[in-house]
PDB file of N, CA and C in Angstrom:
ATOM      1  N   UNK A   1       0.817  -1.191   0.000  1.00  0.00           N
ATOM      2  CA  UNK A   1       0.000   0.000   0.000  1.00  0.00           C
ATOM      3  C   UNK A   1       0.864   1.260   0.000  1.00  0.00           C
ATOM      4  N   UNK A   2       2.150   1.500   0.790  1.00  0.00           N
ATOM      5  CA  UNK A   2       2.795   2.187   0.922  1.00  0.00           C
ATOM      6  C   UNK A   2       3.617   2.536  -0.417  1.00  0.00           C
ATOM      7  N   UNK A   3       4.125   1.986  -0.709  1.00  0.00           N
ATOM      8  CA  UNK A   3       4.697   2.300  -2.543  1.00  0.00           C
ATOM      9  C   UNK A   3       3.538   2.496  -3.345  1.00  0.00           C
ATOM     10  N   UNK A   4       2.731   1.341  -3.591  1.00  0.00           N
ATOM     11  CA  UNK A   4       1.606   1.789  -4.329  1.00  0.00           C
ATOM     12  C   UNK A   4       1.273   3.311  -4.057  1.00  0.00           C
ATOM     13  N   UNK A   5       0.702   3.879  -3.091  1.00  0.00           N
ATOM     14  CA  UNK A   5       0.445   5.221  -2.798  1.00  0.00           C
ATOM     15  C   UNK A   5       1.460   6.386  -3.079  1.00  0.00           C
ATOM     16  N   UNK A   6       2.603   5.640  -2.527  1.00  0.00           N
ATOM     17  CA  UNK A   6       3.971   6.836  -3.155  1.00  0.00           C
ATOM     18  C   UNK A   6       3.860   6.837  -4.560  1.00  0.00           C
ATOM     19  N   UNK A   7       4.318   6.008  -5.521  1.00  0.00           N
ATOM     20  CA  UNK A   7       3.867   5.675  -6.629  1.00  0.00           C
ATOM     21  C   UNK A   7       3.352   6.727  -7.793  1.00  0.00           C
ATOM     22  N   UNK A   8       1.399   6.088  -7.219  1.00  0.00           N
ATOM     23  CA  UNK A   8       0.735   7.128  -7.248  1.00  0.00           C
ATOM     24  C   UNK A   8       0.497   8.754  -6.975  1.00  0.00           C
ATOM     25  N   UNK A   9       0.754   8.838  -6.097  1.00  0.00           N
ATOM     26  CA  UNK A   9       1.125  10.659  -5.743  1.00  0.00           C
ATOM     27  C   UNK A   9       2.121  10.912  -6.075  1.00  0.00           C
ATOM     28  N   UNK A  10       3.005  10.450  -6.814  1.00  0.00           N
ATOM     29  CA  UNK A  10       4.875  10.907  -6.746  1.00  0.00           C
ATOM     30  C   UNK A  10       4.542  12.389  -6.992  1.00  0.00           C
ATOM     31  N   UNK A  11       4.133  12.808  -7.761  1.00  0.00           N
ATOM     32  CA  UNK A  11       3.859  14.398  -8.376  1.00  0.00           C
ATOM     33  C   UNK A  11       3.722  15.121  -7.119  1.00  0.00           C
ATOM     34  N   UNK A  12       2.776  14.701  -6.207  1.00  0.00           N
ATOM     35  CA  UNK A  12       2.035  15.832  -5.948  1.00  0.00           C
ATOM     36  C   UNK A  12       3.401  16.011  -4.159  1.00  0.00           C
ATOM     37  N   UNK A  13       3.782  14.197  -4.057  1.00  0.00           N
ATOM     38  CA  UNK A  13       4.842  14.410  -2.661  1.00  0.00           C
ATOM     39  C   UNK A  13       5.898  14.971  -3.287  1.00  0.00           C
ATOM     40  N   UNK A  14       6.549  14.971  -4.436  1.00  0.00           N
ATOM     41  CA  UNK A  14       7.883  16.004  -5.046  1.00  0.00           C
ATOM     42  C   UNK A  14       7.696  17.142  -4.812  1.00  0.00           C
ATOM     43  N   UNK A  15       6.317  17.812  -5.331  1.00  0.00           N
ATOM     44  CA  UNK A  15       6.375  19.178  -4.882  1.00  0.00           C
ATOM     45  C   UNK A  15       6.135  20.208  -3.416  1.00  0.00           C
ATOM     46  N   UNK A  16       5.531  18.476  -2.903  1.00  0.00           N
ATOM     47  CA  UNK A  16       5.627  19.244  -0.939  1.00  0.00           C
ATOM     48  C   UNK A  16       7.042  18.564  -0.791  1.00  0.00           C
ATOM     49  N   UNK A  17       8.395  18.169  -0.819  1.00  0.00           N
ATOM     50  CA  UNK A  17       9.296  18.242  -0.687  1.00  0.00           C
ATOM     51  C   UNK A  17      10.016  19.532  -1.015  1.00  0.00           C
ATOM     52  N   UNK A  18       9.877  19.621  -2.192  1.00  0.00           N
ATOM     53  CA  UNK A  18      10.400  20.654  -2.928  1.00  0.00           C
ATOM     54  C   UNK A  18      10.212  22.134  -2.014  1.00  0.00           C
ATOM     55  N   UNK A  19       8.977  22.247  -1.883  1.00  0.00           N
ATOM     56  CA  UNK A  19       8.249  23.431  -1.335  1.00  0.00           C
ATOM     57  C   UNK A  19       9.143  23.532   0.091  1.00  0.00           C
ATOM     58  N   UNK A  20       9.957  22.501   0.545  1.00  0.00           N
ATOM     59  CA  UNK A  20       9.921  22.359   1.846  1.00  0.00           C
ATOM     60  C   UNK A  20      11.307  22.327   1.833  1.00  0.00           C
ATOM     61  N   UNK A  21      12.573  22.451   0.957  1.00  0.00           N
ATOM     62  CA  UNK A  21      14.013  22.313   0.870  1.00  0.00           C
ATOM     63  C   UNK A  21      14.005  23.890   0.392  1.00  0.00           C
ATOM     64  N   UNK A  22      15.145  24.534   1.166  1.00  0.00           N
ATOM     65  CA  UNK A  22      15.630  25.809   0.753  1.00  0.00           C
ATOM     66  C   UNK A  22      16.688  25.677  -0.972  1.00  0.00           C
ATOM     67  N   UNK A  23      17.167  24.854  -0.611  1.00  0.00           N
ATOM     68  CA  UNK A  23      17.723  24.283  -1.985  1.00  0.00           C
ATOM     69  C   UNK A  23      17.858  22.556  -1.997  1.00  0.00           C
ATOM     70  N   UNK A  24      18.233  22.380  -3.770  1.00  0.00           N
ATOM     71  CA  UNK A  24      17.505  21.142  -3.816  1.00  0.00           C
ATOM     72  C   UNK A  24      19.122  20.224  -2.745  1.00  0.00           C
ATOM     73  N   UNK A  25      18.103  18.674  -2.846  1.00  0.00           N
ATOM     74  CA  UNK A  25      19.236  17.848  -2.132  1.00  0.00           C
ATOM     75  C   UNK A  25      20.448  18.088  -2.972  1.00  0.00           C
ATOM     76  N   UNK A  26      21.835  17.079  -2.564  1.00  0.00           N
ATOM     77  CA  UNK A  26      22.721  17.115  -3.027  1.00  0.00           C
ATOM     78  C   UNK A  26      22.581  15.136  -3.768  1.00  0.00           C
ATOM     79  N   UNK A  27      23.063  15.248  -5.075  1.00  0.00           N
ATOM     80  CA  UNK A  27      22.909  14.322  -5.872  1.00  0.00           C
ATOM     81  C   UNK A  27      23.062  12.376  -5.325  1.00  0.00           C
ATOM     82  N   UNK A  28      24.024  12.707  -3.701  1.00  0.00           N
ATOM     83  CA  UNK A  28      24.452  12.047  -3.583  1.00  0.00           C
ATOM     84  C   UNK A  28      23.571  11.395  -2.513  1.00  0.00           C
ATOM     85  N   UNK A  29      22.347  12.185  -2.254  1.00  0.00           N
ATOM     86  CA  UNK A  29      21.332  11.730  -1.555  1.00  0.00           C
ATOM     87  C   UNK A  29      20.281  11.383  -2.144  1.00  0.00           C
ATOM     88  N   UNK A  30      20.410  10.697  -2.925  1.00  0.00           N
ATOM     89  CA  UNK A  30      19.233   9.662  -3.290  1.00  0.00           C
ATOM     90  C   UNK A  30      18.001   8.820  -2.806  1.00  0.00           C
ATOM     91  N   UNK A  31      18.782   8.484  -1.853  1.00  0.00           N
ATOM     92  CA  UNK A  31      17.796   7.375  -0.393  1.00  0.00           C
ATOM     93  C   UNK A  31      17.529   8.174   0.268  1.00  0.00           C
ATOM     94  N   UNK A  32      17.776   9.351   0.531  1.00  0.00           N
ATOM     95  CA  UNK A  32      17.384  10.580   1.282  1.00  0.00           C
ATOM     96  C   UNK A  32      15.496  10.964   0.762  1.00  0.00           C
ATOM     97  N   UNK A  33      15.739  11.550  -0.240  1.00  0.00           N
ATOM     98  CA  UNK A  33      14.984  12.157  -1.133  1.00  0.00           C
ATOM     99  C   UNK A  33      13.842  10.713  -1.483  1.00  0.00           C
ATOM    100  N   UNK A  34      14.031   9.281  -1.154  1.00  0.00           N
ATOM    101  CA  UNK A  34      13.255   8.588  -1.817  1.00  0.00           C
ATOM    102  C   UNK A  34      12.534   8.239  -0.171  1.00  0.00           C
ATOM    103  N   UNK A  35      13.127   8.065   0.694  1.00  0.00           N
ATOM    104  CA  UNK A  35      12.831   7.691   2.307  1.00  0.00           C
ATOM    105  C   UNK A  35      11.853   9.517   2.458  1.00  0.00           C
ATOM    106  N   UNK A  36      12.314  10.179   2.460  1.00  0.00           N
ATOM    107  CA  UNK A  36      11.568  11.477   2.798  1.00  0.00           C
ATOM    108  C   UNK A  36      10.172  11.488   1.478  1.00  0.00           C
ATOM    109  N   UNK A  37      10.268  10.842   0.294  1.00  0.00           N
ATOM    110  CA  UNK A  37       8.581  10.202  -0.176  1.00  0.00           C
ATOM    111  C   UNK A  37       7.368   9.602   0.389  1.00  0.00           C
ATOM    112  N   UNK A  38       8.561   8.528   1.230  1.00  0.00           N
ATOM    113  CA  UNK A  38       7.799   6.969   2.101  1.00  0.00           C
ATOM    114  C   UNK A  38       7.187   7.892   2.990  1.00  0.00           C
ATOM    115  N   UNK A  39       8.106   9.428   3.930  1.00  0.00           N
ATOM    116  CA  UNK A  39       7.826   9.738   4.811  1.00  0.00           C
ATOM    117  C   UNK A  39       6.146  10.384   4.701  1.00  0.00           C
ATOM    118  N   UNK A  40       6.505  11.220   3.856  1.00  0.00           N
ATOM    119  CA  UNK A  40       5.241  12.335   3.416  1.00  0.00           C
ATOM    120  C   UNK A  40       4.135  11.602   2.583  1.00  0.00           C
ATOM    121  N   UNK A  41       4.229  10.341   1.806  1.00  0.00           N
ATOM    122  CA  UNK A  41       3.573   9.410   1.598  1.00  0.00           C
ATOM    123  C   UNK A  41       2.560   8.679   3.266  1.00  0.00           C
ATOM    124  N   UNK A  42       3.336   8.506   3.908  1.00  0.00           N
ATOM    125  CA  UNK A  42       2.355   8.449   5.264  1.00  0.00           C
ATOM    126  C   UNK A  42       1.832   9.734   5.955  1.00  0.00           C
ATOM    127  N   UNK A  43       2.164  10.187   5.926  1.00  0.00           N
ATOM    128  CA  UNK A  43       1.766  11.530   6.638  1.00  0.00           C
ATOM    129  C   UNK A  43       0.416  12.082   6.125  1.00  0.00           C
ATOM    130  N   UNK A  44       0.399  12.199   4.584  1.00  0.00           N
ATOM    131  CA  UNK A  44      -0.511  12.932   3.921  1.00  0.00           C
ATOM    132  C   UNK A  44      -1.883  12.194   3.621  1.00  0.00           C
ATOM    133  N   UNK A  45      -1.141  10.834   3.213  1.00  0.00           N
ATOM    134  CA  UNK A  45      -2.089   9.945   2.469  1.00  0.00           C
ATOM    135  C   UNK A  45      -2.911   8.824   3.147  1.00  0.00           C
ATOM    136  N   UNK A  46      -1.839   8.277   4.058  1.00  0.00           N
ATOM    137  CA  UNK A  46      -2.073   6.768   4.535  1.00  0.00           C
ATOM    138  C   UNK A  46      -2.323   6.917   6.033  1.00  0.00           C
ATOM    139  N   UNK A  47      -2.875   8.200   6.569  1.00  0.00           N
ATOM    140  CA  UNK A  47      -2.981   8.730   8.066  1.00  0.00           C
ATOM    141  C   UNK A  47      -2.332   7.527   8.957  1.00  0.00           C
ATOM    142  N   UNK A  48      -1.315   7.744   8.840  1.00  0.00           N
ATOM    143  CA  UNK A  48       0.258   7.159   9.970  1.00  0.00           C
ATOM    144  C   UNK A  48       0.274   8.138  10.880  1.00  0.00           C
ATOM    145  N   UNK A  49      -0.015   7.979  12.137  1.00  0.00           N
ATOM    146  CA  UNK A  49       0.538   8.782  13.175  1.00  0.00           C
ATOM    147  C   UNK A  49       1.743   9.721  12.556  1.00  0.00           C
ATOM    148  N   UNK A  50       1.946  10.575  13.098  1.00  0.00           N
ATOM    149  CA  UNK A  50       3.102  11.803  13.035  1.00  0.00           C
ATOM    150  C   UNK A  50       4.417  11.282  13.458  1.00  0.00           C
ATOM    151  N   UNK A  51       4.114  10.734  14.556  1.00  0.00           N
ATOM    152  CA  UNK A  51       4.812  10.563  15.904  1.00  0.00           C
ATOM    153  C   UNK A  51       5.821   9.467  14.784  1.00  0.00           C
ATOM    154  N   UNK A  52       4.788   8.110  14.312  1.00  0.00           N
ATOM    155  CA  UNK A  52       5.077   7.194  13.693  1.00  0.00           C
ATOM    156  C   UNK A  52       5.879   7.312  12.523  1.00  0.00           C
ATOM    157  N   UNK A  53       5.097   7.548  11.619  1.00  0.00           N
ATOM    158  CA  UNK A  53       5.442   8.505  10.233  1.00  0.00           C
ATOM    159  C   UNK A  53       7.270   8.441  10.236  1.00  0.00           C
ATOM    160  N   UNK A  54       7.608   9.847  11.335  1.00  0.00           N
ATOM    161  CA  UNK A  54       8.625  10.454  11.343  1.00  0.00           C
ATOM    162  C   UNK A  54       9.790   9.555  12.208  1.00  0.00           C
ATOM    163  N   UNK A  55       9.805   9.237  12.812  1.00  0.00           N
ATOM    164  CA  UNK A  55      10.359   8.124  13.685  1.00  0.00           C
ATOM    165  C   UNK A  55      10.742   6.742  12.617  1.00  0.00           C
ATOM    166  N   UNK A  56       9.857   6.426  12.180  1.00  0.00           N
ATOM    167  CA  UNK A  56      10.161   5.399  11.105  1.00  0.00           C
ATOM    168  C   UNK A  56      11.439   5.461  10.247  1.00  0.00           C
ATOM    169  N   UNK A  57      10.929   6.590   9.576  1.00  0.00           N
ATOM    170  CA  UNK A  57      12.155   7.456   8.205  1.00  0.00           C
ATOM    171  C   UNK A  57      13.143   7.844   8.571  1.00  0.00           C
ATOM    172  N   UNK A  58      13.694   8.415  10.281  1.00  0.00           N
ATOM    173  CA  UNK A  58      14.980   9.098  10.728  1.00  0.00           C
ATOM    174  C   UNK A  58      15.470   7.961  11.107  1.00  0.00           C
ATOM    175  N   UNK A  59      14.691   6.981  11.607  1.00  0.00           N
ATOM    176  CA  UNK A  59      15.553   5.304  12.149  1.00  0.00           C
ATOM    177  C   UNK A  59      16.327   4.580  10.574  1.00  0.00           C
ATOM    178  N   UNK A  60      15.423   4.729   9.640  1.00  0.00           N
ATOM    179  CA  UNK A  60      15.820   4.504   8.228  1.00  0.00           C
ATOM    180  C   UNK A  60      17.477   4.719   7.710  1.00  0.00           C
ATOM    181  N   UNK A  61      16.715   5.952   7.658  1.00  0.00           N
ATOM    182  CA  UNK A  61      18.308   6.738   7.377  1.00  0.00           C
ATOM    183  C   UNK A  61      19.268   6.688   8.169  1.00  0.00           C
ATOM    184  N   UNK A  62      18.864   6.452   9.674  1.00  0.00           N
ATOM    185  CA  UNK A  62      20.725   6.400  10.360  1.00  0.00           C
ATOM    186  C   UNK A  62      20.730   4.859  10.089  1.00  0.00           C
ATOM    187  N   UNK A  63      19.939   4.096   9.703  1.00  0.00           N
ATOM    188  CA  UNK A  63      20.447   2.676   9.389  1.00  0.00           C
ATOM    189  C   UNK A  63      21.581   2.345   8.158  1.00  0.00           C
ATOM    190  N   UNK A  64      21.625   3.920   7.344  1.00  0.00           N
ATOM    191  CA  UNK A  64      21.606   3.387   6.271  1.00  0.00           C
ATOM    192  C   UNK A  64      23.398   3.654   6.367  1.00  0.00           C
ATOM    193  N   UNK A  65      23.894   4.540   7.433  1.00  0.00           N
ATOM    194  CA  UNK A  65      25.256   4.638   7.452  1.00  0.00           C
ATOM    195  C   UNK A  65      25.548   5.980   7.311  1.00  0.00           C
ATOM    196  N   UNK A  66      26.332   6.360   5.743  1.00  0.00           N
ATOM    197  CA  UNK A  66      26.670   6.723   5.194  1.00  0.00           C
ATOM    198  C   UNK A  66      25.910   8.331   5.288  1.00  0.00           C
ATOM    199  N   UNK A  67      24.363   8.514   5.227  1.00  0.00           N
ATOM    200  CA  UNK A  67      23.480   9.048   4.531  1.00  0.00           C
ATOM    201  C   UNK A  67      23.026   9.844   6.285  1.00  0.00           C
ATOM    202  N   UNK A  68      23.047   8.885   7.598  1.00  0.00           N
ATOM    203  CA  UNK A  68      23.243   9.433   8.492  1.00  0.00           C
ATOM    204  C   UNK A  68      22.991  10.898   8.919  1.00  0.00           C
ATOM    205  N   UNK A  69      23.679  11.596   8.724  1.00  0.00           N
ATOM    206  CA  UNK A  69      24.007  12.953   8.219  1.00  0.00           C
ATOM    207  C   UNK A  69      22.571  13.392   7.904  1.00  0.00           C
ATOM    208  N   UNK A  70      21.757  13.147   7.484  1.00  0.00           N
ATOM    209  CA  UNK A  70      20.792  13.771   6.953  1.00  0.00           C
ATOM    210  C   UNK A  70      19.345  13.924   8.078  1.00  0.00           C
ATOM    211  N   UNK A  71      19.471  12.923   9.330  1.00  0.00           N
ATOM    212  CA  UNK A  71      18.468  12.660   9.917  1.00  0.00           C
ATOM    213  C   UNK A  71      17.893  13.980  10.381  1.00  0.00           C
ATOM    214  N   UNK A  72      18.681  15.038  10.825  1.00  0.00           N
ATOM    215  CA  UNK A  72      18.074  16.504  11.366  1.00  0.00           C
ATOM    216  C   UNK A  72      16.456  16.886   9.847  1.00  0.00           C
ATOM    217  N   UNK A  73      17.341  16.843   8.853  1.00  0.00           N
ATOM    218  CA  UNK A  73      16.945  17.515   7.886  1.00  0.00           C
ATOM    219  C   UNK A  73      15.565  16.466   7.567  1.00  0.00           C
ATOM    220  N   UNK A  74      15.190  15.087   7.383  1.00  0.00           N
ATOM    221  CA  UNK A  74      14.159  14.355   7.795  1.00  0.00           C
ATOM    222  C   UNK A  74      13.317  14.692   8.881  1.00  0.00           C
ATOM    223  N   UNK A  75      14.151  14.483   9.513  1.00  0.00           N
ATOM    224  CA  UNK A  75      13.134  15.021  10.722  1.00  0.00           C
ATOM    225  C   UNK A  75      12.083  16.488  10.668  1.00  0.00           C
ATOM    226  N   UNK A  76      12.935  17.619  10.231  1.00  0.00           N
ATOM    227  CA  UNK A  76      12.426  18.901  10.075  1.00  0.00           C
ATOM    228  C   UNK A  76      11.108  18.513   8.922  1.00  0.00           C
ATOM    229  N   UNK A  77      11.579  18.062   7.942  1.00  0.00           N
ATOM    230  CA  UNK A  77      11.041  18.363   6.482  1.00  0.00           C
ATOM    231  C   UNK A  77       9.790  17.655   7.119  1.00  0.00           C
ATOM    232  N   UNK A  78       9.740  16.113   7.216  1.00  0.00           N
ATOM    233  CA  UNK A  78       8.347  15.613   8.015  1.00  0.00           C
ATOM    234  C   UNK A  78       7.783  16.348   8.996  1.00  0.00           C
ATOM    235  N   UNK A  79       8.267  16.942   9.924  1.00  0.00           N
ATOM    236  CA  UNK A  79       7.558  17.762  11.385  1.00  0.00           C
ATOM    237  C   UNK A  79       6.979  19.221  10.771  1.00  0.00           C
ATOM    238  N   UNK A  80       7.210  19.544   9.830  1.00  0.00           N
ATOM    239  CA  UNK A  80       6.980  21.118   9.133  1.00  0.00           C
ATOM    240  C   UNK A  80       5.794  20.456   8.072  1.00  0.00           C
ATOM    241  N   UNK A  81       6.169  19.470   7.391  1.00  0.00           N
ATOM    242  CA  UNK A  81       4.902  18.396   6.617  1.00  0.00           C
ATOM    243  C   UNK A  81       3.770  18.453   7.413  1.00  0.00           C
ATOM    244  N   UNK A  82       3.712  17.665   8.496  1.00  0.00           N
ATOM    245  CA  UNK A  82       2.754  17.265   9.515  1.00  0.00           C
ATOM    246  C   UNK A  82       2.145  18.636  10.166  1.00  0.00           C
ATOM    247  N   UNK A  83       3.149  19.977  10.123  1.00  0.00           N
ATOM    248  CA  UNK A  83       2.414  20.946  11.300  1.00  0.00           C
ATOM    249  C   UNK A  83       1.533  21.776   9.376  1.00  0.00           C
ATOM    250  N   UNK A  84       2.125  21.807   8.715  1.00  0.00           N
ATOM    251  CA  UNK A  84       1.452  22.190   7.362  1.00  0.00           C
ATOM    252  C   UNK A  84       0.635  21.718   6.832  1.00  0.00           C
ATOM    253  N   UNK A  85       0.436  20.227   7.292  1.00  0.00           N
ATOM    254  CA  UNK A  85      -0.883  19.633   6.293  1.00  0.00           C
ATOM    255  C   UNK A  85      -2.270  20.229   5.442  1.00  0.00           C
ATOM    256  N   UNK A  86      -2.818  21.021   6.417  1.00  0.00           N
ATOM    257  CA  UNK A  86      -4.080  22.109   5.959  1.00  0.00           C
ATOM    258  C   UNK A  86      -3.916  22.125   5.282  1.00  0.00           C
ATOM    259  N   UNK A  87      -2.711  23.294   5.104  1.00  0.00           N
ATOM    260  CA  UNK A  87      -2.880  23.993   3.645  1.00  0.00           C
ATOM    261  C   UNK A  87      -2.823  23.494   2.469  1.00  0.00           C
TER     262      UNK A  87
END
């Protein structure tokens, strides 16, 4: 359900990412940019707790090593997602 739904919305979660990075990622964050989909893919679509949602995707990424580094910026982009939803 979760890909299926990312999937499906890719359009519309690129541009609440987008909307939500002062500038774009750096090329070398790939799993960044595809884990922060999964994230806002629950958040928006698949009503996942917040709490859940975001917790999920920052455990993700420090799993992933390397990419580490990025968990602040997950974290923000989902918690600013979640307090923005309304609009």
């Amino acid at each position: 359900m979760l890909v299926a739904t990312t999937l499906r919305r890719l359009g519309q979660i690129d541009r609440v990412i987008d909307g939500c990075l002062d500038k774009p990622l750096p090329r070398r964050a790939g799993a960044v940019r595809e884990l922060l989909r999964l994230g806002v893919c629950q958040l928006l679509f698949l009503g996942t707790p917040p709490h859940a949602a975001v917790d999920t995707t920052v455990e993700l990424i420090a799993a992933r090593g390397g990419e580490a580094g990025f968990k602040g910026l997950i974290n923000a982009i989902l918690r600013r997602v979640d307090r923005e939803r309304a609009a």
